[in-house]
PDB file of N, CA and C in Angstrom:
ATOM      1  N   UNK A   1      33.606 -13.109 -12.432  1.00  0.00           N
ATOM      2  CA  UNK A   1      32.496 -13.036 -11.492  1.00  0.00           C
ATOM      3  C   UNK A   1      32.364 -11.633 -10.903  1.00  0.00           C
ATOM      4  N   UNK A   2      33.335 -10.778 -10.528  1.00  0.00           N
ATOM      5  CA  UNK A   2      33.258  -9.516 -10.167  1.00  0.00           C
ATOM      6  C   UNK A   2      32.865  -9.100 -11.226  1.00  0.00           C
ATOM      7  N   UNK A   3      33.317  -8.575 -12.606  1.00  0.00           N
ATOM      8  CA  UNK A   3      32.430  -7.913 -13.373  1.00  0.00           C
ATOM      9  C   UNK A   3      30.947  -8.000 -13.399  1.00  0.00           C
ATOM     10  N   UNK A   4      30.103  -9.302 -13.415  1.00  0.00           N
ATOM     11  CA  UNK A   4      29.114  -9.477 -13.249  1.00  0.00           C
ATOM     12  C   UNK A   4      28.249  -9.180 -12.378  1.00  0.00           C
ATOM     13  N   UNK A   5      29.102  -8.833 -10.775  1.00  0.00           N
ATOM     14  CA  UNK A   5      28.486  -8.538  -9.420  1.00  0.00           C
ATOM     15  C   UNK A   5      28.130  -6.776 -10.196  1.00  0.00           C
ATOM     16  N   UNK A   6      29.311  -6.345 -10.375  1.00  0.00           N
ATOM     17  CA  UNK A   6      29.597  -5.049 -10.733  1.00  0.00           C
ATOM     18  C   UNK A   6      28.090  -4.149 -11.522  1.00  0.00           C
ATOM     19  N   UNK A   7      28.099  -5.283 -13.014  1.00  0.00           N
ATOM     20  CA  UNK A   7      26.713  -4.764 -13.639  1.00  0.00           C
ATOM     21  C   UNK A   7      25.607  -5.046 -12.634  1.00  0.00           C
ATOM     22  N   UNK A   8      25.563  -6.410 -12.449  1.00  0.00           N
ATOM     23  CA  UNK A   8      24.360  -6.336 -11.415  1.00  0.00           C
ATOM     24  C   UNK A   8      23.651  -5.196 -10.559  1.00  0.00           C
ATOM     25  N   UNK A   9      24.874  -4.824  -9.852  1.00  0.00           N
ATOM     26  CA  UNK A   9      24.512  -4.082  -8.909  1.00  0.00           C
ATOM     27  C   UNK A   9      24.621  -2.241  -9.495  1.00  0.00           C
ATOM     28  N   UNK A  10      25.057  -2.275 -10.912  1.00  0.00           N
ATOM     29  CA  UNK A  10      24.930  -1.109 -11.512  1.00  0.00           C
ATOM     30  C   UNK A  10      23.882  -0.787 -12.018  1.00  0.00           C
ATOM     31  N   UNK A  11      23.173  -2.059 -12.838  1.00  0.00           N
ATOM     32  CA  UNK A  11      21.830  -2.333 -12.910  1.00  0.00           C
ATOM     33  C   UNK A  11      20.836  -1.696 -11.904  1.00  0.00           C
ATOM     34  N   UNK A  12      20.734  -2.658 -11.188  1.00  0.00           N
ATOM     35  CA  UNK A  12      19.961  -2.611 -10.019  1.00  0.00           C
ATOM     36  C   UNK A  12      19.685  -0.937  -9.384  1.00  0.00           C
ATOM     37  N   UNK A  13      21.123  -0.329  -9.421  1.00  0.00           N
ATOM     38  CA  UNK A  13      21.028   0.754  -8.995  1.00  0.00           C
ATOM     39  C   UNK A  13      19.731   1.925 -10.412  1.00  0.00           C
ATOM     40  N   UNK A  14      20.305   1.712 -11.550  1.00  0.00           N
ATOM     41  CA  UNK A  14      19.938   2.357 -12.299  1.00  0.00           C
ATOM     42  C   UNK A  14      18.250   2.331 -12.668  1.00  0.00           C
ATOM     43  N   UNK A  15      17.889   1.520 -12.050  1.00  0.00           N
ATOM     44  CA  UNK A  15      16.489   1.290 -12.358  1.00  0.00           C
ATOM     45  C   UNK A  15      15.489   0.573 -11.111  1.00  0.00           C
ATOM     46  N   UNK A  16      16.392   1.017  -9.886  1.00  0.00           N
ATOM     47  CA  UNK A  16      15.205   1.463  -9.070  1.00  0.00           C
ATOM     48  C   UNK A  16      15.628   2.635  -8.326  1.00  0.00           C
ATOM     49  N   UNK A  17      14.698   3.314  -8.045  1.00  0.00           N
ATOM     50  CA  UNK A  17      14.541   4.192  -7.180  1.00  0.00           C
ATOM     51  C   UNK A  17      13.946   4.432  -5.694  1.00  0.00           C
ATOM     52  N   UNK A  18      14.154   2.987  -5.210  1.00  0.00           N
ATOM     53  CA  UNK A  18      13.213   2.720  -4.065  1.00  0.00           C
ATOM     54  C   UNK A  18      14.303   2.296  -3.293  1.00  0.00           C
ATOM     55  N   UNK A  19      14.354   2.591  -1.518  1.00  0.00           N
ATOM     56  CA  UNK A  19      15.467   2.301  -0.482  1.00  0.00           C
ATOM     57  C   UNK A  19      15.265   0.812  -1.299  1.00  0.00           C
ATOM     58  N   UNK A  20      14.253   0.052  -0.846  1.00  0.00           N
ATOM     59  CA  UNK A  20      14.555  -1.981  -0.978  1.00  0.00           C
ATOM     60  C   UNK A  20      13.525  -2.078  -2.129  1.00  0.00           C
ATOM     61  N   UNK A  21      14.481  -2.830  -3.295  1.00  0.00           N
ATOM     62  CA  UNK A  21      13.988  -3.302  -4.618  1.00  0.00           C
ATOM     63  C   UNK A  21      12.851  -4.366  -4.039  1.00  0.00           C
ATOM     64  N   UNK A  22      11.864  -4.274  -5.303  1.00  0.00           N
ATOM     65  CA  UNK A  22      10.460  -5.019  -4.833  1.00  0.00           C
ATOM     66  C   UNK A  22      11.367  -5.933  -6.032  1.00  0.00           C
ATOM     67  N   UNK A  23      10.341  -7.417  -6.438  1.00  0.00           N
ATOM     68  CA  UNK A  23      10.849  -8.756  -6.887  1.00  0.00           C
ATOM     69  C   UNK A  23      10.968  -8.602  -7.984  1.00  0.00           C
ATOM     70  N   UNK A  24      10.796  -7.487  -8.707  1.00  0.00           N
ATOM     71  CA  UNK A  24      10.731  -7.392 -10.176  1.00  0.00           C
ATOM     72  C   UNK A  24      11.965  -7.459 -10.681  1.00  0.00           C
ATOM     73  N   UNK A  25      12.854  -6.908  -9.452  1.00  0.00           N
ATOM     74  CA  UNK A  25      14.001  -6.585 -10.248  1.00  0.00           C
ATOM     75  C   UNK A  25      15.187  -6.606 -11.500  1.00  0.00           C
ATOM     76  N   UNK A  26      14.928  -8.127 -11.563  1.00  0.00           N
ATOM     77  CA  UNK A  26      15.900  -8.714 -12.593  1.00  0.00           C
ATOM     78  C   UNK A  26      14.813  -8.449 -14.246  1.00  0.00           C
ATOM     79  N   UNK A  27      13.618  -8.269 -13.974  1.00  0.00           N
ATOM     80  CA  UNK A  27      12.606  -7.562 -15.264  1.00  0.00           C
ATOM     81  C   UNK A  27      13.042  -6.544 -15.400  1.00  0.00           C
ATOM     82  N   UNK A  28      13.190  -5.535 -14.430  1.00  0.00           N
ATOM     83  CA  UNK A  28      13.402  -4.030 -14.964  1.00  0.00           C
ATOM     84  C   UNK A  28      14.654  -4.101 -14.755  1.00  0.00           C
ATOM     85  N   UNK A  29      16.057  -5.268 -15.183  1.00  0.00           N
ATOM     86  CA  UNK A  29      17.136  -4.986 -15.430  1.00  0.00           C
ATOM     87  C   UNK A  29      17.331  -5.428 -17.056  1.00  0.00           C
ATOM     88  N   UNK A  30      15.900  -6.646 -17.252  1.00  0.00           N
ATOM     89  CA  UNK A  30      16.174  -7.005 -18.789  1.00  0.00           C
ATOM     90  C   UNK A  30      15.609  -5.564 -19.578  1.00  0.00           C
ATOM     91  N   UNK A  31      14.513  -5.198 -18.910  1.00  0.00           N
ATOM     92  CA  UNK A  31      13.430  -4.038 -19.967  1.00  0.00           C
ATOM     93  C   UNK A  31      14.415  -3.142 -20.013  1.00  0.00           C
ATOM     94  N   UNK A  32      15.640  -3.070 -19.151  1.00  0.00           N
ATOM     95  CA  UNK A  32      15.983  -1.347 -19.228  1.00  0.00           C
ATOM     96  C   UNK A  32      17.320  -1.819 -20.575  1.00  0.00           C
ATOM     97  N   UNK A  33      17.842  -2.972 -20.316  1.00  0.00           N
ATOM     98  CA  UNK A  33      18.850  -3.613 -21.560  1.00  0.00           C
ATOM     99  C   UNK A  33      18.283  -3.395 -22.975  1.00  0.00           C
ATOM    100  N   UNK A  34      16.788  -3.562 -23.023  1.00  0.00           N
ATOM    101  CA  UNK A  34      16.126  -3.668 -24.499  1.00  0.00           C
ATOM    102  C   UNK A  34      16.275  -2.392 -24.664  1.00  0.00           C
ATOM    103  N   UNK A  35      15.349  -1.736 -24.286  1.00  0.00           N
ATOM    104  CA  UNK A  35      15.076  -0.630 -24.479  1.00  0.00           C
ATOM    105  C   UNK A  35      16.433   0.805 -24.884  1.00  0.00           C
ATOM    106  N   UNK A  36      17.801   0.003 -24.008  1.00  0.00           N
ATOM    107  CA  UNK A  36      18.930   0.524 -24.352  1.00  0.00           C
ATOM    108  C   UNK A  36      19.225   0.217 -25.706  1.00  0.00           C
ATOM    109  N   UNK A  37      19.677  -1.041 -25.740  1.00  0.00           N
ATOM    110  CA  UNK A  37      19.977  -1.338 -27.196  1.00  0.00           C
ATOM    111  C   UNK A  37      18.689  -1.218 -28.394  1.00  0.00           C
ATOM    112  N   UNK A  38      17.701  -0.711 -27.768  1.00  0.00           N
ATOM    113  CA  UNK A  38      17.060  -0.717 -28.912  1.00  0.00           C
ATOM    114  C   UNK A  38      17.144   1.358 -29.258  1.00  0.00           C
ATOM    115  N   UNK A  39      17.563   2.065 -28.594  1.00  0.00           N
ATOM    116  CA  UNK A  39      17.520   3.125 -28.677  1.00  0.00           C
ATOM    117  C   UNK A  39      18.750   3.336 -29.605  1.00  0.00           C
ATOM    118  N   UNK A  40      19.809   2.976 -29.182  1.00  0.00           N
ATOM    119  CA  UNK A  40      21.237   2.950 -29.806  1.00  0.00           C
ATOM    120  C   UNK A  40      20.624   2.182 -31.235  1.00  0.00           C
ATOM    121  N   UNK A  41      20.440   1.234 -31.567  1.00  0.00           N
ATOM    122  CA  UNK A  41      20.221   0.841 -32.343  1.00  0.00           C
ATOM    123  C   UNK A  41      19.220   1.173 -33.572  1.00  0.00           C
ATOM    124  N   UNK A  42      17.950   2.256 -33.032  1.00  0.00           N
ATOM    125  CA  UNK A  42      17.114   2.897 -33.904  1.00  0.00           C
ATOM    126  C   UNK A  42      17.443   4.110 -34.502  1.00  0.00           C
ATOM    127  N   UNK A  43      19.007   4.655 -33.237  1.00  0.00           N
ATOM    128  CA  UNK A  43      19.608   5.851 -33.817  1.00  0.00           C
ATOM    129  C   UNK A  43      20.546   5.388 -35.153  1.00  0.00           C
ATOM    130  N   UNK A  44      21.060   4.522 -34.717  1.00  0.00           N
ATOM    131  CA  UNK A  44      22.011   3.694 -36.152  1.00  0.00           C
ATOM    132  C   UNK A  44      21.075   3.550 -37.597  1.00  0.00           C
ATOM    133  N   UNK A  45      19.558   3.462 -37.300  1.00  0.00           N
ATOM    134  CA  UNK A  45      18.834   3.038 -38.288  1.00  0.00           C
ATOM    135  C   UNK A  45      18.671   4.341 -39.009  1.00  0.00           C
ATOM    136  N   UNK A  46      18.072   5.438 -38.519  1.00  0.00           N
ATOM    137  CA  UNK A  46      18.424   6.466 -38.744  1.00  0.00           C
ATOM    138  C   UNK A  46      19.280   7.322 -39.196  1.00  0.00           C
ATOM    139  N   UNK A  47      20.325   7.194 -39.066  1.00  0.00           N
ATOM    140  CA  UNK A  47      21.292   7.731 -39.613  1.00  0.00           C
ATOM    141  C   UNK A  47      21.444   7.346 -40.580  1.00  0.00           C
ATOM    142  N   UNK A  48      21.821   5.803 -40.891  1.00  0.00           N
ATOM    143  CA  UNK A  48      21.587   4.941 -42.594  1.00  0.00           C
ATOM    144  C   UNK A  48      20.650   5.544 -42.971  1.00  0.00           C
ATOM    145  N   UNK A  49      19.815   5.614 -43.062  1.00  0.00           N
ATOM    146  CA  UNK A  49      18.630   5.849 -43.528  1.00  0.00           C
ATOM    147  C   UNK A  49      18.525   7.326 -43.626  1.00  0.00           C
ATOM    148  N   UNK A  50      19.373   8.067 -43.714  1.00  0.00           N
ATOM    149  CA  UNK A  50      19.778   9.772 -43.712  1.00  0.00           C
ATOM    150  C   UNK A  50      18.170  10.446 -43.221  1.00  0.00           C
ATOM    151  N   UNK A  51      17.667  10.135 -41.987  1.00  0.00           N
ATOM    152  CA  UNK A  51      16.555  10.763 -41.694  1.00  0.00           C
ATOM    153  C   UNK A  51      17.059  10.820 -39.766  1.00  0.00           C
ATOM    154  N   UNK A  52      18.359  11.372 -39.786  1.00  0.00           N
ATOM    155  CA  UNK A  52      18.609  11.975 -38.008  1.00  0.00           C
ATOM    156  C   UNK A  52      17.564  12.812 -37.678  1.00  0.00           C
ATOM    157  N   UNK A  53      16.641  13.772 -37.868  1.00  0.00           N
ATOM    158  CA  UNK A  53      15.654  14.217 -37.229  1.00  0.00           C
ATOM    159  C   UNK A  53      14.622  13.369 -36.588  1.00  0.00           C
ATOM    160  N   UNK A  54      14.506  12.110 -36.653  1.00  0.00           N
ATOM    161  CA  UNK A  54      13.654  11.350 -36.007  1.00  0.00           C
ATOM    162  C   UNK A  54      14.250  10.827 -34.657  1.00  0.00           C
ATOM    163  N   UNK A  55      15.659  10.673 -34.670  1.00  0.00           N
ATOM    164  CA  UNK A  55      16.267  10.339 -33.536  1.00  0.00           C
ATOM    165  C   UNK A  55      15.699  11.223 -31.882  1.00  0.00           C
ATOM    166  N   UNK A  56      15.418  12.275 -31.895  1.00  0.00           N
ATOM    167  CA  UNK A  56      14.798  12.960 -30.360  1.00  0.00           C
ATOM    168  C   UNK A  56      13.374  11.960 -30.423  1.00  0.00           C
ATOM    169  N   UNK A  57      13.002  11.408 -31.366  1.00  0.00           N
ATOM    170  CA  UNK A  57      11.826  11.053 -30.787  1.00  0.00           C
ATOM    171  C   UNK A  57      11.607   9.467 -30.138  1.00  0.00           C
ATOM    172  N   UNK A  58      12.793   9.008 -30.812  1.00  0.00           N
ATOM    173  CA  UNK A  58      13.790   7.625 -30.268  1.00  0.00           C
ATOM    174  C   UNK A  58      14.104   7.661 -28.845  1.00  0.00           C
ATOM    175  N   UNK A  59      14.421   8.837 -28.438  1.00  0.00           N
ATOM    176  CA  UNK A  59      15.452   9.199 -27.215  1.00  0.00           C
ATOM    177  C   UNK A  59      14.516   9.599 -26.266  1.00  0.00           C
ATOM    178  N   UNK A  60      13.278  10.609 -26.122  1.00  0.00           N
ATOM    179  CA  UNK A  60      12.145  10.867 -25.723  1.00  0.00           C
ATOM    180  C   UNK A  60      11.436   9.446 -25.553  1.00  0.00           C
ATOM    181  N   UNK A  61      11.294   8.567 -26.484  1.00  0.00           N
ATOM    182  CA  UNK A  61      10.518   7.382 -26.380  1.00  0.00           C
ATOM    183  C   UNK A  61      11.369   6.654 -24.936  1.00  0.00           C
ATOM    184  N   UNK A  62      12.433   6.593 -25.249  1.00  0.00           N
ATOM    185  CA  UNK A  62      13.663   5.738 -24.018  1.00  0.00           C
ATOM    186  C   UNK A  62      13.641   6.800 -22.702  1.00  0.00           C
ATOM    187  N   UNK A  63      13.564   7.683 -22.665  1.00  0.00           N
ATOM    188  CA  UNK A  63      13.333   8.528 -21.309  1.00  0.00           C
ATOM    189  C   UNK A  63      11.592   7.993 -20.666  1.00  0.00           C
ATOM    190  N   UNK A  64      10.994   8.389 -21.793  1.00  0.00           N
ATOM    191  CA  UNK A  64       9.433   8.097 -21.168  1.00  0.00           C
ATOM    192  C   UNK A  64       9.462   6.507 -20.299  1.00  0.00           C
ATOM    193  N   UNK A  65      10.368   5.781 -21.423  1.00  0.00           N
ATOM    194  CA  UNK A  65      10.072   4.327 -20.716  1.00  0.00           C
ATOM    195  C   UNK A  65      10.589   3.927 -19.345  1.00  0.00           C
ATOM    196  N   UNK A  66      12.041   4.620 -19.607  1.00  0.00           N
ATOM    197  CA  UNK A  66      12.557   4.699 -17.929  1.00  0.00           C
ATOM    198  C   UNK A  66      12.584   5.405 -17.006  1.00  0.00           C
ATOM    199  N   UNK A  67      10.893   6.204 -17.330  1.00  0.00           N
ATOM    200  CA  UNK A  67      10.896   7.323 -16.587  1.00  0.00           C
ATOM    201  C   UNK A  67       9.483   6.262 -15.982  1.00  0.00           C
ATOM    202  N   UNK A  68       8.762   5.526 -16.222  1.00  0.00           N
ATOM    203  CA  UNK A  68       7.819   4.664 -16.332  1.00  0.00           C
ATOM    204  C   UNK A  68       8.195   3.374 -15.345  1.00  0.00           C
ATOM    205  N   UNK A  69       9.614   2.938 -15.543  1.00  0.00           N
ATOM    206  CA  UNK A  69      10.012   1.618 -15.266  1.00  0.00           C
ATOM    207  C   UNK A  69      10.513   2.108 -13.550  1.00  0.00           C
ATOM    208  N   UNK A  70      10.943   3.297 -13.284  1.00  0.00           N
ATOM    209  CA  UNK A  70      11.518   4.047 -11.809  1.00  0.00           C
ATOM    210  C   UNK A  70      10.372   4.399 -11.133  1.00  0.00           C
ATOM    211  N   UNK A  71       8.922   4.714 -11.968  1.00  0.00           N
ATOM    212  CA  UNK A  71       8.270   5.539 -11.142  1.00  0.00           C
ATOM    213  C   UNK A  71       7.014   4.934 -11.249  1.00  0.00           C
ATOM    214  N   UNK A  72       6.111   3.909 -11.904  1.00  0.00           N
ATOM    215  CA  UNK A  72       4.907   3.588 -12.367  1.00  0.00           C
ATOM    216  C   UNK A  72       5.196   2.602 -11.326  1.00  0.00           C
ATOM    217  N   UNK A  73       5.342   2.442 -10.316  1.00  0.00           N
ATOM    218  CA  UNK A  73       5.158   0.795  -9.133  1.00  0.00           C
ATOM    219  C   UNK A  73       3.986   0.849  -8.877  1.00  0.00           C
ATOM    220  N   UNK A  74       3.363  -0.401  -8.405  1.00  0.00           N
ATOM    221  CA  UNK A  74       2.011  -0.056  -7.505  1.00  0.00           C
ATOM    222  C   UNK A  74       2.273  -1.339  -6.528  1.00  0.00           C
TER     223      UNK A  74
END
């Protein structure tokens, strides 16, 4: 159960940027999980696939999104 408090609240930290989280929160703790494993995971594709120059645009794509998910509120 402590580990779990632990991510939670590591979560939480990592993907808002606001003093008090609005209700979304536990959304922009799943979107920021996808978007992780899907970054790690498109770099893996890449590499099999002997084409690593596409990877910055993988990594750029995952910045834009959690640059989107901290700062796009309304």
């Amino acid at each position: 159960m402590k580990n779990k408090n632990k991510l939670y609240k590591f979560l939480l930290y990592v993907t808002n940027n606001e003093e008090k989280p609005r209700d979304e929160e536990v959304w922009d703790m799943i979107f920021f999980l996808i978007e992780f494993f899907a970054t790690i995971g498109g770099c893996i594709f890449f590499i099999i696939k002997n084409q690593p120059e596409w990877m910055p645009v993988i990594i750029i794509e995952f910045c834009w999104a959690f640059d989107q998910l901290r700062h796009n509120r309304a």
